[in-house]
Protein backbone atom coordinates (compact mmCIF):
# COMPACT_ATOMS: atom_id res chain seq x y z
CA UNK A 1 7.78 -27.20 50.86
CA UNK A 2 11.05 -26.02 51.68
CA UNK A 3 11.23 -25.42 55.53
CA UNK A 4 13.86 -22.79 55.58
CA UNK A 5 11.14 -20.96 53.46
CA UNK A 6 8.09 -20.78 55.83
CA UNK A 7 6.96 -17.54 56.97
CA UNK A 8 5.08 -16.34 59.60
CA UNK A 9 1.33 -16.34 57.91
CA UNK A 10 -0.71 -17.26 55.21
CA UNK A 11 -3.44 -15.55 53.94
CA UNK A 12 -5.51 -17.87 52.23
CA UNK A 13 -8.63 -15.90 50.12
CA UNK A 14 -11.52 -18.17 49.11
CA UNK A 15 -13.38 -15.27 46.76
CA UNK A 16 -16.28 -16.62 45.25
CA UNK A 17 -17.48 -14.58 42.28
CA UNK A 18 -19.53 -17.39 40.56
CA UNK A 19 -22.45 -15.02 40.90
CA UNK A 20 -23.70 -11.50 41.22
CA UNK A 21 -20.73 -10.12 43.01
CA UNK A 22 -18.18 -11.37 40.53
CA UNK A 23 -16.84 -7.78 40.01
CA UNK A 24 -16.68 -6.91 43.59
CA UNK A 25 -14.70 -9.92 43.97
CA UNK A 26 -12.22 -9.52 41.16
CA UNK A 27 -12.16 -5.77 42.74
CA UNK A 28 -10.90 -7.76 45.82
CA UNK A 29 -7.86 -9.38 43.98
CA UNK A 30 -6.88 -5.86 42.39
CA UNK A 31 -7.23 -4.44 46.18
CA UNK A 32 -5.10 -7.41 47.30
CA UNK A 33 -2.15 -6.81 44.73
CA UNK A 34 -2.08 -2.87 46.29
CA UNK A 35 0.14 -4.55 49.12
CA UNK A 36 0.73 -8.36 48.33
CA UNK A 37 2.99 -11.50 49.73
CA UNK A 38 6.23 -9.97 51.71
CA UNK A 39 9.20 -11.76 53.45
CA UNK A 40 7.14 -12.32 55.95
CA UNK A 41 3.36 -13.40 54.60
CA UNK A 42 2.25 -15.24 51.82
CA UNK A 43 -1.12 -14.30 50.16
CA UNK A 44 -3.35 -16.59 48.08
CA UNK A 45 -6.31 -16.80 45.90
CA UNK A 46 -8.68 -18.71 45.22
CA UNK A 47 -10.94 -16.84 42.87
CA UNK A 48 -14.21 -17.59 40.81
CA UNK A 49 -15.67 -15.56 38.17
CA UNK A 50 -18.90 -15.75 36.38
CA UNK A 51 -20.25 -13.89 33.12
CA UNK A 52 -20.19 -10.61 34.45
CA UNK A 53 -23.44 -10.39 31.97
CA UNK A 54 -24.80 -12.54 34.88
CA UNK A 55 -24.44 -9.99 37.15
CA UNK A 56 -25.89 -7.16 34.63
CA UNK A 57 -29.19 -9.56 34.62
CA UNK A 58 -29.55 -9.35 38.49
CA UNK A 59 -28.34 -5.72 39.37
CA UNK A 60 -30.34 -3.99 36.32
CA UNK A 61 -30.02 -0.69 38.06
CA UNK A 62 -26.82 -0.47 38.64
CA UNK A 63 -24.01 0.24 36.01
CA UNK A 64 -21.53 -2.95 36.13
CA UNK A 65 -17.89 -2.02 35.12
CA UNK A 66 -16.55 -3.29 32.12
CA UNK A 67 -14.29 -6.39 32.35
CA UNK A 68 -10.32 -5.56 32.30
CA UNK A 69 -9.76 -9.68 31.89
CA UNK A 70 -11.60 -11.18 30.06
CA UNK A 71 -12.12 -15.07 31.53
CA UNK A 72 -14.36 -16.95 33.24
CA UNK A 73 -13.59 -20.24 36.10
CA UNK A 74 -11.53 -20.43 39.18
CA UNK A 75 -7.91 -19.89 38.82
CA UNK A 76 -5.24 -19.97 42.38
CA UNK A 77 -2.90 -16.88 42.34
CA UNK A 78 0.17 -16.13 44.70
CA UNK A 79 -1.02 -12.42 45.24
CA UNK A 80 1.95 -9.91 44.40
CA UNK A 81 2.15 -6.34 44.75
CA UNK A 82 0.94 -5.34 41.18
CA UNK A 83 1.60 -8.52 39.40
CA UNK A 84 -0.06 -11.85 40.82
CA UNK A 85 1.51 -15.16 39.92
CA UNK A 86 -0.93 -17.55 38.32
CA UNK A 87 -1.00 -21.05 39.90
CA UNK A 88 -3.25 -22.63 38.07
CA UNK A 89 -5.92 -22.54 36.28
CA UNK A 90 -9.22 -24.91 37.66
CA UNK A 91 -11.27 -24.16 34.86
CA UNK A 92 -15.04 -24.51 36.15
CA UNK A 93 -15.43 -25.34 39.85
CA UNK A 94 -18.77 -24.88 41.80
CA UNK A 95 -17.47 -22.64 44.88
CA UNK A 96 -20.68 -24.13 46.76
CA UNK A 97 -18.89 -27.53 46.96
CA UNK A 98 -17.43 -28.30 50.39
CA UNK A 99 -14.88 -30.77 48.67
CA UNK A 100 -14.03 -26.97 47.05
CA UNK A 101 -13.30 -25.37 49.87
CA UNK A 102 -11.50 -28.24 51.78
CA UNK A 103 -8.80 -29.03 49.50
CA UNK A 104 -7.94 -25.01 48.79
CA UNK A 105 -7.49 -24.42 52.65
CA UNK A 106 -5.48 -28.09 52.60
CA UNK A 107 -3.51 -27.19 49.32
CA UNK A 108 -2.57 -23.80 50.90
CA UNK A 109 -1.16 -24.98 54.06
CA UNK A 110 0.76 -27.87 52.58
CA UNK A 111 2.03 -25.78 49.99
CA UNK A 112 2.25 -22.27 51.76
CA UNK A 113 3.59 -23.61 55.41
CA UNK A 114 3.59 -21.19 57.95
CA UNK A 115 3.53 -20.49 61.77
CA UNK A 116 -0.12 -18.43 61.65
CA UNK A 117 -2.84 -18.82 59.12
CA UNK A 118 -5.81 -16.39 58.28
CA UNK A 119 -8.61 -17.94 55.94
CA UNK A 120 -10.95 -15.45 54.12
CA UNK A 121 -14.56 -16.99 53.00
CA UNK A 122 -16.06 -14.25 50.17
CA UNK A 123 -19.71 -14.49 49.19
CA UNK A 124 -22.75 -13.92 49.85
CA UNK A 125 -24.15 -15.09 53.42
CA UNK A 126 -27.51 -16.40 55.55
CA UNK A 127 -26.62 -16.87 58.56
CA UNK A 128 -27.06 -20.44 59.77
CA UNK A 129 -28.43 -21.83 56.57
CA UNK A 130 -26.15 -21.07 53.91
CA UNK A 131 -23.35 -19.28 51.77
CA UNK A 132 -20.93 -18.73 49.20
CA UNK A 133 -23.86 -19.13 46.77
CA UNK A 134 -22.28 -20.69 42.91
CA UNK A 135 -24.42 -20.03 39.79
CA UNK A 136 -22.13 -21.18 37.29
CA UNK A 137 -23.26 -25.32 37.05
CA UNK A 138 -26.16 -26.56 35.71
CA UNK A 139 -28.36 -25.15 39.15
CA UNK A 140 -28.06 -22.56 41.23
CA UNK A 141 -26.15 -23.65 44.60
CA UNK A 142 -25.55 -22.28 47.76
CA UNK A 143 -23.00 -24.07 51.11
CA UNK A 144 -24.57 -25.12 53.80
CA UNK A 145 -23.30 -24.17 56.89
CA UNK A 146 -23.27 -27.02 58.41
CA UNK A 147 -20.86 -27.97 55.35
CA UNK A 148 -19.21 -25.15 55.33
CA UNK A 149 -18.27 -25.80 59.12
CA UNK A 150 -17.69 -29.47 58.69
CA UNK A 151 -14.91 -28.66 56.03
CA UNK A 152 -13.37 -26.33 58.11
CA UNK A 153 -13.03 -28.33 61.19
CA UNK A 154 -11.97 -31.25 59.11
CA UNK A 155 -8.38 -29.18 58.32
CA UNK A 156 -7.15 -30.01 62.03
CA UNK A 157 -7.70 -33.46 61.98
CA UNK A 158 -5.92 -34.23 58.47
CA UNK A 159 -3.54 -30.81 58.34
CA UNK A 160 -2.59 -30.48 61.79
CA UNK A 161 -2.93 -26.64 61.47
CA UNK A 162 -5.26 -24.40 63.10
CA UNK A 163 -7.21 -21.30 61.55
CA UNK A 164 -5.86 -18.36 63.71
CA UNK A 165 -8.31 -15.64 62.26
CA UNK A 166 -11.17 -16.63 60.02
CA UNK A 167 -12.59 -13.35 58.28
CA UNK A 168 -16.31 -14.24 57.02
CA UNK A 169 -16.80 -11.67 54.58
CA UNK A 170 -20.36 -12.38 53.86
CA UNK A 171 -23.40 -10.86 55.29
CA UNK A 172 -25.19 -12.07 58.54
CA UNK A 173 -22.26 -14.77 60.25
CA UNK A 174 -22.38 -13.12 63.54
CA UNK A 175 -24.14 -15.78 64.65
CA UNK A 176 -24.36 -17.98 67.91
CA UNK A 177 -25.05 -21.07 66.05
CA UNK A 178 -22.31 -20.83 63.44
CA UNK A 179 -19.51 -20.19 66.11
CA UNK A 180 -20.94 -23.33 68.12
CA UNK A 181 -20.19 -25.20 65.10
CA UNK A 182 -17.16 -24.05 64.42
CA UNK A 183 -16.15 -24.82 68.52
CA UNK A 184 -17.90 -28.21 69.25
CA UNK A 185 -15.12 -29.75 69.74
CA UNK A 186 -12.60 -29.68 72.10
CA UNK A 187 -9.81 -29.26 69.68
CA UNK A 188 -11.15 -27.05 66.80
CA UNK A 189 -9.79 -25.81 64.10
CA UNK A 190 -11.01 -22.23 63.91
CA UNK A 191 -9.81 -19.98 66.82
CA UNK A 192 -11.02 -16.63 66.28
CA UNK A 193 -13.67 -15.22 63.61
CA UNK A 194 -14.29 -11.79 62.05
CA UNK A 195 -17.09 -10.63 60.45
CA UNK A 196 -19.84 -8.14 59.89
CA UNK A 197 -22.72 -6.98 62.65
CA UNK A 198 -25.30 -8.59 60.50
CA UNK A 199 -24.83 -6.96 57.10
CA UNK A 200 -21.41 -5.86 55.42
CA UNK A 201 -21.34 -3.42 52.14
CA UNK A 202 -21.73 -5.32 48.72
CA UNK A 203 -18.08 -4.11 48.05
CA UNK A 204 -16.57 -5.78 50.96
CA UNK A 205 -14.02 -5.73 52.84
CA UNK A 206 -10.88 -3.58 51.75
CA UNK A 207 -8.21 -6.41 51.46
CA UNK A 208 -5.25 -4.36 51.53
CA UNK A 209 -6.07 -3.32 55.16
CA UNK A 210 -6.16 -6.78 55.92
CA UNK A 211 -3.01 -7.60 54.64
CA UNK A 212 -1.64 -4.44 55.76
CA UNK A 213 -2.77 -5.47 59.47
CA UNK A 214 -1.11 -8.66 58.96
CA UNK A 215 2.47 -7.51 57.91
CA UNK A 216 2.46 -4.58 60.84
CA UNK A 217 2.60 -7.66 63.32
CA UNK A 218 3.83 -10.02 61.00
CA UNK A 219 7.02 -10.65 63.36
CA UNK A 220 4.64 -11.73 66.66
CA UNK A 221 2.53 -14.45 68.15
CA UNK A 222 -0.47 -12.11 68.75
CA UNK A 223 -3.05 -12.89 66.57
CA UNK A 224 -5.70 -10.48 68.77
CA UNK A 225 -3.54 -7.68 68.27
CA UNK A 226 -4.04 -7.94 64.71
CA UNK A 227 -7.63 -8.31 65.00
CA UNK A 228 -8.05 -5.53 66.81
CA UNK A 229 -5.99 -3.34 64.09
CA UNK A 230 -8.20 -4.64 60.97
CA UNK A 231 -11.09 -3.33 63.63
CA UNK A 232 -9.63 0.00 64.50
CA UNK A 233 -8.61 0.66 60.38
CA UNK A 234 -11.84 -0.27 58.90
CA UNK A 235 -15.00 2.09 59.08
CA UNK A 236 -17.47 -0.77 58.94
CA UNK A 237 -19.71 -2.44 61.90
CA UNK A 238 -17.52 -5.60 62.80
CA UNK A 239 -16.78 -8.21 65.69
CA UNK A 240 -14.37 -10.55 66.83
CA UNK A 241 -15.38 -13.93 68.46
CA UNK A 242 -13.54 -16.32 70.45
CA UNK A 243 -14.21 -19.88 68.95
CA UNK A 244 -13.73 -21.51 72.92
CA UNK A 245 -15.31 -24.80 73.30
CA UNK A 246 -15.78 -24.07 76.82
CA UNK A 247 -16.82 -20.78 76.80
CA UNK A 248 -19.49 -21.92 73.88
CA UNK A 249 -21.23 -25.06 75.81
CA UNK A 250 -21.60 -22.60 78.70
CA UNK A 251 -23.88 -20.40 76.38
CA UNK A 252 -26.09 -23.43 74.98
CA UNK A 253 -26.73 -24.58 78.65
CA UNK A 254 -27.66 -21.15 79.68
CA UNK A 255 -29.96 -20.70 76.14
CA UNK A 256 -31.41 -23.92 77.14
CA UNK A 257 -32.53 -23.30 80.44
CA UNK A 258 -33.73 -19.75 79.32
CA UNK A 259 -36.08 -21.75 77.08
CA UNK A 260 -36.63 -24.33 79.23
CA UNK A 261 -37.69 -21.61 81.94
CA UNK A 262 -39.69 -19.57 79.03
CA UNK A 263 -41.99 -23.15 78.18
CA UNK A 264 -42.50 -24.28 82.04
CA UNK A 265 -44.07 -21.27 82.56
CA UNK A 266 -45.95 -20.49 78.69
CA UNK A 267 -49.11 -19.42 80.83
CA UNK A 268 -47.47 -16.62 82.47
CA UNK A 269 -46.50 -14.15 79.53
CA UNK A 270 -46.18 -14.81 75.71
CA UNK A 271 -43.64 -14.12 73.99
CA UNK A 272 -42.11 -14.40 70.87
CA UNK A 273 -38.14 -15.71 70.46
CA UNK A 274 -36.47 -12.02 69.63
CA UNK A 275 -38.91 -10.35 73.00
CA UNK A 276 -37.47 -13.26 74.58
CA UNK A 277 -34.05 -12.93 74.26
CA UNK A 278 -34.47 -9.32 74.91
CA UNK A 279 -36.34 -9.02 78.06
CA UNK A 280 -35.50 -6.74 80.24
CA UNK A 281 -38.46 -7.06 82.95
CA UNK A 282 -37.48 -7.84 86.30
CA UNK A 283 -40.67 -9.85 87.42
CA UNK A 284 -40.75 -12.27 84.31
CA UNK A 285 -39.43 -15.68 85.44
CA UNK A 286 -36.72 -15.95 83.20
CA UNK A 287 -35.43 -12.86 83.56
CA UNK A 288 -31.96 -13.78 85.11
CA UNK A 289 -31.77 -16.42 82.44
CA UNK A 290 -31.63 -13.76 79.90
CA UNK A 291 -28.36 -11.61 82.13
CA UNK A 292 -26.68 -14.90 82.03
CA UNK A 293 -27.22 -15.72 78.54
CA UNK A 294 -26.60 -12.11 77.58
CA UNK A 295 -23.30 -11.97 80.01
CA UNK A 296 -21.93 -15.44 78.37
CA UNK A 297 -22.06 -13.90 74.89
CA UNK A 298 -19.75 -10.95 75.88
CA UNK A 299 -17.06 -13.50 77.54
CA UNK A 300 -16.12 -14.34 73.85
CA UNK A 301 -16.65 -11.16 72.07
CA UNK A 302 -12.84 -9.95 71.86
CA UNK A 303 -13.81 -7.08 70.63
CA UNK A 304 -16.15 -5.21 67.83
CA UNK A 305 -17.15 -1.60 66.19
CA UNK A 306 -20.39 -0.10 65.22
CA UNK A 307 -20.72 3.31 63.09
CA UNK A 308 -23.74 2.57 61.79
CA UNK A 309 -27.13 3.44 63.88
CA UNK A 310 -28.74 0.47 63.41
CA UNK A 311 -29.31 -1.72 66.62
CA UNK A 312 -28.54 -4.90 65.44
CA UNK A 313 -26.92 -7.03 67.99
CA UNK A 314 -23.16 -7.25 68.14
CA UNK A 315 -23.64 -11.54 68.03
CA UNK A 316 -27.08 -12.98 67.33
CA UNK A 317 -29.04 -15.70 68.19
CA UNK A 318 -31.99 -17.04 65.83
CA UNK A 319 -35.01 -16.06 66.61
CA UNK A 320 -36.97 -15.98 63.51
CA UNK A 321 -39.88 -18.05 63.93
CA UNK A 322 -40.45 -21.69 62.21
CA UNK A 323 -43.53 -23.37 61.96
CA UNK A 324 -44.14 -26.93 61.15
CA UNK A 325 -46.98 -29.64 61.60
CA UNK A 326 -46.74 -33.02 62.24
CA UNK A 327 -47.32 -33.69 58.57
CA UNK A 328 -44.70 -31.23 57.49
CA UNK A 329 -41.14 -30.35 58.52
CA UNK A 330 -39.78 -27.19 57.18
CA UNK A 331 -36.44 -27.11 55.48
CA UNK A 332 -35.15 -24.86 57.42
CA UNK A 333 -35.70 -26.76 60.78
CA UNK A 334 -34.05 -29.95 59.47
CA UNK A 335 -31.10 -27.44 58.74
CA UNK A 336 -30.45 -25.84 62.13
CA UNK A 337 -31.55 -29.30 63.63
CA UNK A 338 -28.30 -30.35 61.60
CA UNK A 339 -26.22 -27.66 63.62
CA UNK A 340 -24.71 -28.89 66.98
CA UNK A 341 -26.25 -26.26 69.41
CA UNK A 342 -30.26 -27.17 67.69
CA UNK A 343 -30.02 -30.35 68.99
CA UNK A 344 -30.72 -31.72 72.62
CA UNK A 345 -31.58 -27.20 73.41
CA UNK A 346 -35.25 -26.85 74.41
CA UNK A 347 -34.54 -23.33 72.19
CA UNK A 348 -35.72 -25.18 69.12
CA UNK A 349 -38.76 -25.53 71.07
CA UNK A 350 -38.88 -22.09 71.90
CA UNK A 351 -38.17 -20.66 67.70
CA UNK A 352 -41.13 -23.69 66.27
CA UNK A 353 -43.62 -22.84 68.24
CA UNK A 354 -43.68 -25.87 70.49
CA UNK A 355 -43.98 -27.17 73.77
CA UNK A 356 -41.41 -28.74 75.97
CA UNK A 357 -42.54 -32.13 74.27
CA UNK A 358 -41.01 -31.55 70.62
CA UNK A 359 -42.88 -33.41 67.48
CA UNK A 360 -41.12 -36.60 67.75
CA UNK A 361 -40.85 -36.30 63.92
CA UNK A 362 -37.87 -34.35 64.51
CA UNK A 363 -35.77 -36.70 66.44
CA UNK A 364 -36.06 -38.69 63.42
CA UNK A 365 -33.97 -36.87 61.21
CA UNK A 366 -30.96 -38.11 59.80
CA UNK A 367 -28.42 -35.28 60.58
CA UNK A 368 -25.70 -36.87 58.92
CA UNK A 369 -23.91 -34.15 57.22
CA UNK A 370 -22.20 -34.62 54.30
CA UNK A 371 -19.57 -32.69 51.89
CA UNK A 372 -22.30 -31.44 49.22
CA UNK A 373 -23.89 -28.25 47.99
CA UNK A 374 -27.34 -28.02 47.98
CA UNK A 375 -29.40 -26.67 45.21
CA UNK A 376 -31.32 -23.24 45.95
CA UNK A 377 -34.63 -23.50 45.55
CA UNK A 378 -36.10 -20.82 43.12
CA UNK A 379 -37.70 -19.27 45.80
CA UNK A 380 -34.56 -18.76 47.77
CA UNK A 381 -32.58 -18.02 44.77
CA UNK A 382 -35.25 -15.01 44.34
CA UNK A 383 -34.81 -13.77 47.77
CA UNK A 384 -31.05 -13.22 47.33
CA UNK A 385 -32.19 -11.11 43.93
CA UNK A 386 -34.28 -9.16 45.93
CA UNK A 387 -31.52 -9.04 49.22
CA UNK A 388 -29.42 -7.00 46.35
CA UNK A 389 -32.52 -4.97 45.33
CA UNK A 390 -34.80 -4.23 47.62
CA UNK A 391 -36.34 -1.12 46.10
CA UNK A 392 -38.08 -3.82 43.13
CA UNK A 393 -41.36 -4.83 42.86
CA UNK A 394 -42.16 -8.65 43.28
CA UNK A 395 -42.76 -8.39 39.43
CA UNK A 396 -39.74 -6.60 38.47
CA UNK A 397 -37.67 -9.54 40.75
CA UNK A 398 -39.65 -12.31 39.06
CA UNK A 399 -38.66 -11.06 35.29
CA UNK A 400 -35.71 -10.82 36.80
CA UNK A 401 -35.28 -14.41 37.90
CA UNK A 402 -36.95 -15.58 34.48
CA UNK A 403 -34.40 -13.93 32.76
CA UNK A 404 -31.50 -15.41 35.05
CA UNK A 405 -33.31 -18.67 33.96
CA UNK A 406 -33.37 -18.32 30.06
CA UNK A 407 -29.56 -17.20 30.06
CA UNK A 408 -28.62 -20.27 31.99
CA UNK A 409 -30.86 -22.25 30.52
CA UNK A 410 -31.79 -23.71 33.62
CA UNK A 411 -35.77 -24.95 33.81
CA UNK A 412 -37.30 -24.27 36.48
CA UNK A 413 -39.64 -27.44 37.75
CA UNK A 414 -36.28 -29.25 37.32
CA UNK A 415 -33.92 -27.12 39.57
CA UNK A 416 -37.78 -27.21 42.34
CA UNK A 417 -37.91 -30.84 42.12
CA UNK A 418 -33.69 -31.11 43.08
CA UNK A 419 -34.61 -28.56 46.11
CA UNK A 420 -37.41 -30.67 47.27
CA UNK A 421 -35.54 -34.15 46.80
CA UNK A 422 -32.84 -32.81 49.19
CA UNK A 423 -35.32 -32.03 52.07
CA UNK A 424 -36.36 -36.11 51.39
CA UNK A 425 -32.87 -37.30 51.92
CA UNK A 426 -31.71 -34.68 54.47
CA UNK A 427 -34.93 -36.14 56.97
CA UNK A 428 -35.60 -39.55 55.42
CA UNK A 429 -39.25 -39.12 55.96
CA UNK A 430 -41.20 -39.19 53.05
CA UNK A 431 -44.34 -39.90 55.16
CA UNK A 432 -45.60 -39.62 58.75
CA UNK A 433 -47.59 -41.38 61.07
């Protein structure tokens, strides 16, 4: 790239709309073009699209928009006001794929250079497992987060650029875990991440008031000040996190010795993870473990809104409950086991169920993670039907998800037995002593 050309950001949109949301997301690219690339920002596109008959088959109730382009695939697009410039056109590209994801962010920078850089992940989200779900291959996939992370961090080491603002527009991000990931190192890539409090509206976020934000301060170094301007100009629940490596191994050691306190003294008061984290009586034990824990999470929340009522916190922690036996180790505890802040944190202990001496099973997994997408299990491919339907019966979800099958022709015991071969190589133990 020419030098003399480089501007002061790039906006780089990853919009996945290889599934459900497809016209939501090509909503986002029409949004985009109402203010566009300037003098001083460049804006880019990465966008997938599915069979918008897809998304007819999972939202029955709802009345999807006719198609105003007809095409199908992932195309690139330098985003103009009114008239986008295609790149290129990627033909069919599973937006699940890591690989994916790397080499747009990669291809961006080395092709849109500039002094700032905002990233914008599209999809659908759950929390530390999994997002930007793809179900236009021959399976239904979902990105990891551990993947998802490991790509992103990756773009420091062979870019030598930084994410100043990464906007996770997908539901349920605000998480403790994911930022840890994203900050484990001492030099990170990410520096700052917006998203939702919890859940975000199936429409989105309104791009042009993220662009907008971005060319009102286009001419500065202050990449909060634009944060807090998308904040102040949107009229959804969101929050800003500081991804500080420092900042984020203080709040492991203080969840650790919260759980650590919680298990040395089980006999006292039970409780499960969310009364934990939540305590507010003075004679329990742990009690100041829980003000410290609660006072570390604030020192990187740069700042948030709620308009909603509900009482979700601004930045969670998981505490859903996992259960497994010495025989048996769920799939979702060899994922957050995967994530940097599950391992060597007695709060694994505290969310399975188990004493301060863990099943030694899980020290055995091999938490290698690797650039791949993993295949959704039916069962998890059904609860992210019924996430965008909740007023359905179990039946009406299941005809649903049978009919999803037939019009991909995917068979089921096929796409179960790719689910259940990942759990094998993700823990490499097909048997226990």
């Amino acid at each position: 790239m020419n030098r003399k050309n480089k501007k002061n950001w790039t906006i780089l949109i990853y919009a996945d709309g290889n599934n459900e949301l497809e016209p939501e997301i090509w909503k986002s690219k029409i949004d985009a073009e109402k203010v566009g690339s300037s003098d001083n920002i460049n804006v880019v596109m990465q966008i997938a699209r599915e069979s918008r008959e897809l998304a007819k088959i999972i939202r029955p109730n709802e009345i999807i928009p006719e198609n105003d382009e007809e095409w199908v695939g992932v195309r690139r697009y330098y985003i103009m006001n009114t008239k986008s410039k295609l790149i290129k056109d990627l033909g069919k590209l599973n937006m699940a794929d890591p690989h994916n994801l790397y080499d747009f962010i990669k291809w961006g920078m080395e092709n849109y250079e500039a002094k700032h850089y905002m990233v914008v992940l599209a999809s659908h989200g759950a929390s530390f497992i999994a997002a930007l779900s793809d179900l236009s291959m021959d399976a239904p996939y979902m990105m990891g987060v551990p993947q998802m992370c490991k790509a992103l961090n990756m773009i420091l080491e062979d870019v030598g650029h930084n994410i100043d603002i990464l906007v996770m527009d997908m539901c349920y991000m605000n998480s403790i875990e994911i930022m840890y990931e994203l900050g484990k190192k001492t030099k990170n890539t990410v520096k700052n991440v917006l998203t939702y409090i919890s859940e975000g509206p199936i429409s989105g976020l309104p791009y042009e008031r993220l662009i907008d934000s971005i060319e009102e301060y286009s001419t500065t170094d202050d990449s909060l000040a634009i944060i807090r301007k998308i904040i102040d100009s949107i009229e959804m629940d969101l929050v800003a996190i500081e991804i500080n490596h420092g900042k984020l191994k203080k709040i492991k050691n203080k969840v650790n010795s919260l759980a650590y306190c919680y298990l040395s003294n089980q006999g006292y008061k039970k409780k499960n993870p969310y009364e934990l984290i939540n305590s507010l009586d003075s004679s329990d034990p742990w009690y100041q473990y829980v003000i410290d824990v609660k006072e570390s999470f604030e020192k990187i929340i740069i700042n948030y809104k709620r308009i909603s009522n509900n009482a979700n916190n601004i930045l969670n922690i998981t505490t859903h409950e996992m259960f497994f036996s010495n025989k048996n180790i769920a799939y979702i505890v060899l994922i957050y086991y995967s994530l940097s802040f599950g391992k060597n944190n007695y709060w694994l202990n505290v969310i399975t169920s188990k004493s301060l001496k863990l099943n030694q099973n899980i020290e055995r997994v091999n938490t290698q993670v690797r650039l791949k997408p993993f295949v959704l299990h039916p069962t998890g491919l059904l609860s992210e039907i019924h996430a965008i339907n909740i007023d359905l019966t179990k039946d009406e979800l299941e005809k649903i998800l049978n009919k999803l099958f037939v019009f991909k022709g995917w068979n089921y015991n096929e796409i179960e037995m790719k689910s259940k071969n990942q759990v094998k190589n993700l823990s490499k133990l097909n048997s226990y002593s």
